[in-house]
Structure formats: structure tokens, C-alpha cells
C-alpha atoms as a PDB file:
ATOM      1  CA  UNK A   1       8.032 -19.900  10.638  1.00  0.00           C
ATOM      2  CA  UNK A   2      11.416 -18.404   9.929  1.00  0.00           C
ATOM      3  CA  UNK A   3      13.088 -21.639   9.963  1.00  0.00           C
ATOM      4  CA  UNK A   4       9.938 -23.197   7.834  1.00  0.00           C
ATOM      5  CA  UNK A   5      10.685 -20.442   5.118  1.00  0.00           C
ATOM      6  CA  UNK A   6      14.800 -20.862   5.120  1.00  0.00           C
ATOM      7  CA  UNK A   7      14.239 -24.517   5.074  1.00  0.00           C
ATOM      8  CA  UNK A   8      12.790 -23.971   1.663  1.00  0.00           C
ATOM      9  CA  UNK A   9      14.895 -21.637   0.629  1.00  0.00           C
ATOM     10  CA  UNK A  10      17.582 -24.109   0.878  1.00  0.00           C
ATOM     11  CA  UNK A  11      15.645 -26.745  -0.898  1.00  0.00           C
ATOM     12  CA  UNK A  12      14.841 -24.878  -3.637  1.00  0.00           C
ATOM     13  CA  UNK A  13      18.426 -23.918  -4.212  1.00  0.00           C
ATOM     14  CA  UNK A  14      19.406 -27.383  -4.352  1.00  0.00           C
ATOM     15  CA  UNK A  15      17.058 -27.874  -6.632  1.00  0.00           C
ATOM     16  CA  UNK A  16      17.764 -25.033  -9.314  1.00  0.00           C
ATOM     17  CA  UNK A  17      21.533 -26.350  -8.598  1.00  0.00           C
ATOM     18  CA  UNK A  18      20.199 -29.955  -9.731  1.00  0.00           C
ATOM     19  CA  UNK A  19      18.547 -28.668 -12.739  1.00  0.00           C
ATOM     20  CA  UNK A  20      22.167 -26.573 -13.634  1.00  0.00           C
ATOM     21  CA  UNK A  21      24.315 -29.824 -13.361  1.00  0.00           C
ATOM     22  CA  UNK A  22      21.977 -31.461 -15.441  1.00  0.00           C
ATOM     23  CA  UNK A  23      22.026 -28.357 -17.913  1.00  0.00           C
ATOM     24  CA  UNK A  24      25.889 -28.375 -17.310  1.00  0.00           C
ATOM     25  CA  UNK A  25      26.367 -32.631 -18.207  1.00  0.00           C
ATOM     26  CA  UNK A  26      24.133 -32.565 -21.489  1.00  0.00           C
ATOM     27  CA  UNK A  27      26.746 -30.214 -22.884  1.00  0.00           C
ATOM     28  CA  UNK A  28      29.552 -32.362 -22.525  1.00  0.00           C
ATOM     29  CA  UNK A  29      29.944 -35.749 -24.737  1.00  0.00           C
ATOM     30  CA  UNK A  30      30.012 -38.935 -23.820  1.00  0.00           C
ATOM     31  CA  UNK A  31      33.824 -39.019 -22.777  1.00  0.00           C
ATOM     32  CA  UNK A  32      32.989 -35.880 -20.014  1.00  0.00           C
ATOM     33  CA  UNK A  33      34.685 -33.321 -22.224  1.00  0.00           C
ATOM     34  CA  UNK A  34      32.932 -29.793 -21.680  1.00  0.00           C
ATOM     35  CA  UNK A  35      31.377 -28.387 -25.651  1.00  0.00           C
ATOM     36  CA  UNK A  36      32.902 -24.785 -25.506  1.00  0.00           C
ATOM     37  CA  UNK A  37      29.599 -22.530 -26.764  1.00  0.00           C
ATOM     38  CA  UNK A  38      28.266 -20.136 -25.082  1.00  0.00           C
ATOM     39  CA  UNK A  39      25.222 -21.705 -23.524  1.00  0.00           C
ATOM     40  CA  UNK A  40      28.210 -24.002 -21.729  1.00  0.00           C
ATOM     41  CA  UNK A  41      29.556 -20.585 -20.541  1.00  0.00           C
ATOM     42  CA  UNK A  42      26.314 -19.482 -19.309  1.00  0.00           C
ATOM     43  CA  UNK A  43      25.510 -22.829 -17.727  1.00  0.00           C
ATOM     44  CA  UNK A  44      28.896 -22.706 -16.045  1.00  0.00           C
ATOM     45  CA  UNK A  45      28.107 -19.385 -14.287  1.00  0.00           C
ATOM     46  CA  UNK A  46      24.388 -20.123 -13.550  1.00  0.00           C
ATOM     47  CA  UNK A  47      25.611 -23.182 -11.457  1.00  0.00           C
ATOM     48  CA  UNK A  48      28.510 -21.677  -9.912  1.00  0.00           C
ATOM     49  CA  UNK A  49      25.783 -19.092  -8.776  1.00  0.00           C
ATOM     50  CA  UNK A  50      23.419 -21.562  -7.597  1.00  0.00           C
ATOM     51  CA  UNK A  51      26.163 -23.439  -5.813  1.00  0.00           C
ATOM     52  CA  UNK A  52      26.806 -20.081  -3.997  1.00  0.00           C
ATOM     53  CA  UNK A  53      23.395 -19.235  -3.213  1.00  0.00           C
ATOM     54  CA  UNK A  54      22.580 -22.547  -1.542  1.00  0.00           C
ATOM     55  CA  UNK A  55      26.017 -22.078   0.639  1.00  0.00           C
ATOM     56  CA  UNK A  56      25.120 -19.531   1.761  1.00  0.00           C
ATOM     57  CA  UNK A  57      21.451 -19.734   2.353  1.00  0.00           C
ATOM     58  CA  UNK A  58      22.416 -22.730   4.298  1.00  0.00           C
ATOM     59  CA  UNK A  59      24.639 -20.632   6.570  1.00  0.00           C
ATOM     60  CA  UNK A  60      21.929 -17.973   7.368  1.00  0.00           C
ATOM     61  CA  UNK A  61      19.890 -20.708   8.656  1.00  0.00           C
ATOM     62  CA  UNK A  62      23.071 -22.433  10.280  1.00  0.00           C
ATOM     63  CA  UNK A  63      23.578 -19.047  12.314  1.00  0.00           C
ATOM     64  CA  UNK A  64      19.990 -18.102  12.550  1.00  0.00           C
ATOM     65  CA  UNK A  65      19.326 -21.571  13.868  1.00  0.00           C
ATOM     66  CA  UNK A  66      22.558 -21.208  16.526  1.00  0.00           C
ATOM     67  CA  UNK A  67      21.461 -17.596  17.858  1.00  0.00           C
ATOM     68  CA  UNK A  68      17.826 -18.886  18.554  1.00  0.00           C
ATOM     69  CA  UNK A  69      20.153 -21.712  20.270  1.00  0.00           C
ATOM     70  CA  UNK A  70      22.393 -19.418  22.539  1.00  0.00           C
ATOM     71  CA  UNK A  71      19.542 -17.382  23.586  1.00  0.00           C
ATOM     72  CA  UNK A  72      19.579 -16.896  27.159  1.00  0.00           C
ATOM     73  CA  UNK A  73      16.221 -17.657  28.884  1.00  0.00           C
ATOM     74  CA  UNK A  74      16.481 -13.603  29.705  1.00  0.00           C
ATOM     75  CA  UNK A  75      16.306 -12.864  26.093  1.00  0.00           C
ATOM     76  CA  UNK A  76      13.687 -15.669  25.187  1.00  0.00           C
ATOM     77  CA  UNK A  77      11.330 -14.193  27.864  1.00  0.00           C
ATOM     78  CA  UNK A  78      12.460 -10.467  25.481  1.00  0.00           C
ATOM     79  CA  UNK A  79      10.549 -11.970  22.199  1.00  0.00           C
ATOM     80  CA  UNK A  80       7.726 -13.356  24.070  1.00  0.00           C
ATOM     81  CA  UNK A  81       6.979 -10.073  26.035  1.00  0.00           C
ATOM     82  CA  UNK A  82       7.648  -8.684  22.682  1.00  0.00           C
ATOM     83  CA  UNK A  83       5.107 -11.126  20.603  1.00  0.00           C
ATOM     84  CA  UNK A  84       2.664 -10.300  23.931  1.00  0.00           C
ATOM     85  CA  UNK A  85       2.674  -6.349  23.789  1.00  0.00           C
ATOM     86  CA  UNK A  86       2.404  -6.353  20.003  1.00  0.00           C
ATOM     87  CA  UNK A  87      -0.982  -8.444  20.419  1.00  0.00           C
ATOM     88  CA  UNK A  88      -1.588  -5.917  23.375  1.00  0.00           C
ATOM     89  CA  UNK A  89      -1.497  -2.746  20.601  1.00  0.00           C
ATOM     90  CA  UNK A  90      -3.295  -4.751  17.830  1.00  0.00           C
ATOM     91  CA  UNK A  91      -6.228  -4.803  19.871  1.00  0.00           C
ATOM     92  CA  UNK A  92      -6.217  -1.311  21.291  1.00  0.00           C
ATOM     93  CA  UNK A  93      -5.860  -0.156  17.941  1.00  0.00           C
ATOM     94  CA  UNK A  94      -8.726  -2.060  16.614  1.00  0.00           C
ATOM     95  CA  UNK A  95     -10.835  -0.823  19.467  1.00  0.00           C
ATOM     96  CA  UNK A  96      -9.782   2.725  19.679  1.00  0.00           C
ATOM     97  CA  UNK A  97     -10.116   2.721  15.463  1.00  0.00           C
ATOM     98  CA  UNK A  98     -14.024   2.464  15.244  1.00  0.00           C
ATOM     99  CA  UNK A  99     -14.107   5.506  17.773  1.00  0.00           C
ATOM    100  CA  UNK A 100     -13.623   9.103  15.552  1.00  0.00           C
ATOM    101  CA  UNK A 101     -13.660  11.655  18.667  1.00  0.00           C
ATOM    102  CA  UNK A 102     -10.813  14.201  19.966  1.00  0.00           C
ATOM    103  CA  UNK A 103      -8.715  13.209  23.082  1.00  0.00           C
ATOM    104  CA  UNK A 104     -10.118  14.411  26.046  1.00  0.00           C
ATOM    105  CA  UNK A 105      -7.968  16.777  28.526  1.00  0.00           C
ATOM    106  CA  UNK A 106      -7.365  13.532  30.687  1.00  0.00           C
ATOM    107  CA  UNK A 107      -6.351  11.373  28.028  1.00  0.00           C
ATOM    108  CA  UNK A 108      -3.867  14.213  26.947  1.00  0.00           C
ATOM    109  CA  UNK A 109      -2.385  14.433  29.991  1.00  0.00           C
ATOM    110  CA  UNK A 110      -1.792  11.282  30.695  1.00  0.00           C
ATOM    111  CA  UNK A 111       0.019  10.407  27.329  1.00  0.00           C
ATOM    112  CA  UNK A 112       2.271  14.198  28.088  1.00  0.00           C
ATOM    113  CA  UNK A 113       3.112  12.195  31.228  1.00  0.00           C
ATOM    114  CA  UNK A 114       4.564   9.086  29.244  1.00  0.00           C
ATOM    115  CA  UNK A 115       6.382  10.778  26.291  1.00  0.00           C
ATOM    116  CA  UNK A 116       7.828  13.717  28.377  1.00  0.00           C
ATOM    117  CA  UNK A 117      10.650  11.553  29.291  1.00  0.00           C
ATOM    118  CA  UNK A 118      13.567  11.697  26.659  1.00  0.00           C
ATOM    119  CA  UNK A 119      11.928  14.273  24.686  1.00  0.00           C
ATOM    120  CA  UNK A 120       9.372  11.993  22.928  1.00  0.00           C
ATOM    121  CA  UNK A 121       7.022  14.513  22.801  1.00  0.00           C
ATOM    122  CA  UNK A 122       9.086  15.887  19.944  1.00  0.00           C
ATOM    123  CA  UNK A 123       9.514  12.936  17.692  1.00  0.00           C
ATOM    124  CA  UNK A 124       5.454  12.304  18.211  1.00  0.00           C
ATOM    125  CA  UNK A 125       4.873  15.978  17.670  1.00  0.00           C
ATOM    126  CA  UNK A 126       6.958  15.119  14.425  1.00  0.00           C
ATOM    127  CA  UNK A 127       4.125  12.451  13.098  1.00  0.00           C
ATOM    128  CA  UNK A 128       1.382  14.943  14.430  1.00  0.00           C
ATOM    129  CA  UNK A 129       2.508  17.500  12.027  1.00  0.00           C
ATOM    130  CA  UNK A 130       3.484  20.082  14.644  1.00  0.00           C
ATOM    131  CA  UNK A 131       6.104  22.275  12.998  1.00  0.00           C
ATOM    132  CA  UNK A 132       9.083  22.554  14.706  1.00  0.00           C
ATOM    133  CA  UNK A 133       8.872  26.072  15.231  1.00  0.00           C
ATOM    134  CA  UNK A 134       5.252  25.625  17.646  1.00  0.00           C
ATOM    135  CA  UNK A 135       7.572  23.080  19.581  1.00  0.00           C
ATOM    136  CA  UNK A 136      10.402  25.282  19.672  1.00  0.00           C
ATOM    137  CA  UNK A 137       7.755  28.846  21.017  1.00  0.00           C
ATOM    138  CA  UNK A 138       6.552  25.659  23.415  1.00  0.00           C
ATOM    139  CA  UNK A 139       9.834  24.651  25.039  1.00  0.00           C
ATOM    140  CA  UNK A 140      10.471  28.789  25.363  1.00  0.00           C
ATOM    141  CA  UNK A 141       7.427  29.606  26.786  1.00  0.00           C
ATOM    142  CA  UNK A 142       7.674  26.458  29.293  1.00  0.00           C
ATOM    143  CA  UNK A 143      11.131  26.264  29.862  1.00  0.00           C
ATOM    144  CA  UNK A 144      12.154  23.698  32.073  1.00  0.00           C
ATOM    145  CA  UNK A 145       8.954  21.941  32.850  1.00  0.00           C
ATOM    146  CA  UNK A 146       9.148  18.833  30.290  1.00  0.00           C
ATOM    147  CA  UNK A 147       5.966  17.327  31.444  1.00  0.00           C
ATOM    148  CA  UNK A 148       3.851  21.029  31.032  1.00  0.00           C
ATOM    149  CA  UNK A 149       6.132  21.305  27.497  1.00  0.00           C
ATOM    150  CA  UNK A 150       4.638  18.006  26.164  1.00  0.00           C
ATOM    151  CA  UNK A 151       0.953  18.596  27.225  1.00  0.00           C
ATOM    152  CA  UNK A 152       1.004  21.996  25.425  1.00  0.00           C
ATOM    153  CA  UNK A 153       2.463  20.061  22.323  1.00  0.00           C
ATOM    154  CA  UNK A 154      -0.330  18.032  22.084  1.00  0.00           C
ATOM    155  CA  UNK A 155      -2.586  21.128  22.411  1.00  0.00           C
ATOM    156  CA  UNK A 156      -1.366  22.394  19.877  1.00  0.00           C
ATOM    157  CA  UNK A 157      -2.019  19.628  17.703  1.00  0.00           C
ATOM    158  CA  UNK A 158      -5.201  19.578  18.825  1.00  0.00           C
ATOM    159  CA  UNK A 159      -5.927  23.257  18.249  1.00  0.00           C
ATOM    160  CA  UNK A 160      -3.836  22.617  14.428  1.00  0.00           C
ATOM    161  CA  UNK A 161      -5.774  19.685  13.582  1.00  0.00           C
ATOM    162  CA  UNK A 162      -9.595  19.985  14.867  1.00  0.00           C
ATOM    163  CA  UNK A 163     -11.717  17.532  14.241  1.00  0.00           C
ATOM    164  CA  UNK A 164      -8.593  15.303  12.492  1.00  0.00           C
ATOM    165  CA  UNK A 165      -6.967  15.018  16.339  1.00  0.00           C
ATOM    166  CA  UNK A 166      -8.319  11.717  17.548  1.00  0.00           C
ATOM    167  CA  UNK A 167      -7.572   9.222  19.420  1.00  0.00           C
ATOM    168  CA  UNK A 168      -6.393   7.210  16.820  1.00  0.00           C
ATOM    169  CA  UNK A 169      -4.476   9.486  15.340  1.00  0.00           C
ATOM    170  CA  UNK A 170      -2.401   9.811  18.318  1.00  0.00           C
ATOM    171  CA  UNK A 171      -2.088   6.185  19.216  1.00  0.00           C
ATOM    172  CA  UNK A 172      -1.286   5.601  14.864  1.00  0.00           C
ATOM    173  CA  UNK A 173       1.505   8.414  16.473  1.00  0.00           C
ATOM    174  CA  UNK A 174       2.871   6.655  19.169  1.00  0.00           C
ATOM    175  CA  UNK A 175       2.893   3.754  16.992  1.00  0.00           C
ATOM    176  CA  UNK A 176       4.896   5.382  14.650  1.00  0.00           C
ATOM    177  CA  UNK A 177       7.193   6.351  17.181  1.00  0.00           C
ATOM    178  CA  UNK A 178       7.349   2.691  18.688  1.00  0.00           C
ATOM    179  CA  UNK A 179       5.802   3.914  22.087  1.00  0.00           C
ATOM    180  CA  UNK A 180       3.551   0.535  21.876  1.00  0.00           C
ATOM    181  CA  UNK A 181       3.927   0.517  25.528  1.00  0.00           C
ATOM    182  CA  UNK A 182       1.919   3.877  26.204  1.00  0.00           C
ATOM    183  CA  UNK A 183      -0.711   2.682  23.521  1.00  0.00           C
ATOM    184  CA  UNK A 184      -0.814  -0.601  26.056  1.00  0.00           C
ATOM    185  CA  UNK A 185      -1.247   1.730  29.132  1.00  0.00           C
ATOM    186  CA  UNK A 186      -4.060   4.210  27.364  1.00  0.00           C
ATOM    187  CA  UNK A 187      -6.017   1.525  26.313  1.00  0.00           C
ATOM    188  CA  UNK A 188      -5.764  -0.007  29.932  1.00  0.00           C
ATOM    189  CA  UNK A 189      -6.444   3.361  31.659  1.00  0.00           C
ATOM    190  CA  UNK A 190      -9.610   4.555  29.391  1.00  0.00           C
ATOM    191  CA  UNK A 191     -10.618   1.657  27.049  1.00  0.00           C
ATOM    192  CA  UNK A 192     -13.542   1.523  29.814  1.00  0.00           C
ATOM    193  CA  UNK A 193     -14.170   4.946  30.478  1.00  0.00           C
END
């Protein structure tokens, strides 16, 4: 589709450039010597511009077209797993979206589990609208136990929010913290239950 779109891109620019020579000939005379006015000036520039934007349109797509090339299978197999898993969240959003209830104590846990490594907890806690300072009486009161740290986050939330901490909510979260891959694994582990 990308290649569709710079395709075009290109064409069109060759087009406008078309138009600007043609603009750029009818003000000189019959012997090719240029009228000095100012729509000449401005004609001059507009296709000097053109000129340039079609060059180097056409070496995006050049270079665009060469990395898709050089792509190791490795890195192919990257986009597709990619393309797959972003399918993967569109759905489990779309289920999990018609369904306004809190988190149960299971499903908590179980997403504390996958964000407590690297301190996610505290970027999602971030789009949860957990001030830093609960995180911060969290990580004092629970020092050392990252797993126990990011469960009581999301308590917290809970306990801030009420009835606005649902699921959704804290898959939109995850989202928003690119975590698709724990939104893939809750909608595996309770989509049924």
C-alpha cells in the first residue's frame, strides 16, 4: 500500500512539473528567450520546486523500496508477527469493549504479573491516573517485592476510580503503553471465563 501511495506521489509530481515547464515555455518567445516579469520569476521557482520534490520523492521510494529488499527473512517474519498481534488486540478490544464491569482479583493479578517486569506498572499506573505519590507510598510500603508493588497499583486504581476501573480501561492502558502482548494473553486467559 505504501509503495501504491509513493508511486503516486511520484506521478503526481511529474505531473505538476509538466504543467510548470509548460507555464515556464509560454513565457518565452518564439526564439526561446525567457520574458523577464515576475510571473517568469515565480514560474522559475515553482518548477525548480517541483523538480526537487519529484527527486526526492523518487528517492524515498528508491530507499523504501531497497530496505523492504534487504530485509532479512528474520525481520520479515518481525512485521508479520507484528501485522498478526495487532489483529490479535483489535479483537480483544472489541470483545472486552461491549463488557462495562471492574477487573476481578484474578484478572488483576495476572496483568501485576506481566507489567511488574521493568517497572511497567508505573508507566500504566501513569494512563490510570494514579498519582505518583500513591505509587511512590506503594513501592515504600512493598519494598522490594515488584510483583506485590504492581498488584497494589492497580488496587489503587481500582479503589480511585470505582465503577470507571474496567476492563477496558485497563487494556485502553496497556494499549497506551504498547503492552499489546499482555492484552493478547488476557484475552486468551479470560475471554472465556
Amino acid at each position: 500500500m505504501d509503495s501504491i501511495r509513493m508511486l503516486i506521489l511520484v506521478f503526481s509530481s511529474a505531473v505538476k512539473t509538466c504543467g510548470i515547464i509548460c507555464c515556464f515555455h509560454s513565457l518565452t518567445d518564439e526564439t526561446g528567450v525567457w520574458h523577464d516579469t515576475p510571473y517568469g520569476k515565480v514560474a522559475f521557482v515553482l518548477l525548480w520546486l517541483q523538480i526537487y520534490n519529484a527527486i526526492s520523492s523518487l528517492v524515498y521510494f528508491v530507499c523504501k523500496v531497497m530496505m523492504k529488499l534487504s530485509m532479512s527473512s528474520d525481520e520479515k517474519d518481525d512485521v508479520d508477527l507484528n501485522n498478526c498481534l495487532q489483529k490479535e488486540v483489535e479483537k480483544a478490544l472489541e470483545v472486552w469493549g461491549s463488557i462495562e464491569e471492574n477487573p476481578t482479583n484474578k484478572q488483576l493479578s495476572f496483568v501485576a504479573k506481566e507489567i511488574a517486569v521493568d517497572q511497567a506498572y508505573v508507566y500504566l499506573a501513569g494512563q490510570l491516573d494514579v498519582s505518583w505519590t500513591d505509587i511512590k507510598i506503594i513501592e515504600v510500603d512493598y519494598r522490594g517485592d515488584v510483583k506485590r508493588i504492581s498488584l497494589e497499583t492497580l488496587v489503587k486504581w481500582m479503589e480511585l476510580k470505582a465503577t470507571e476501573a474496567t476492563v477496558i480501561a485497563l487494556l485502553k492502558g496497556l494499549l497506551s503503553i504498547d503492552r499489546h502482548d499482555v492484552i493478547v494473553k488476557f484475552d486468551k486467559q479470560f475471554c472465556n471465563n
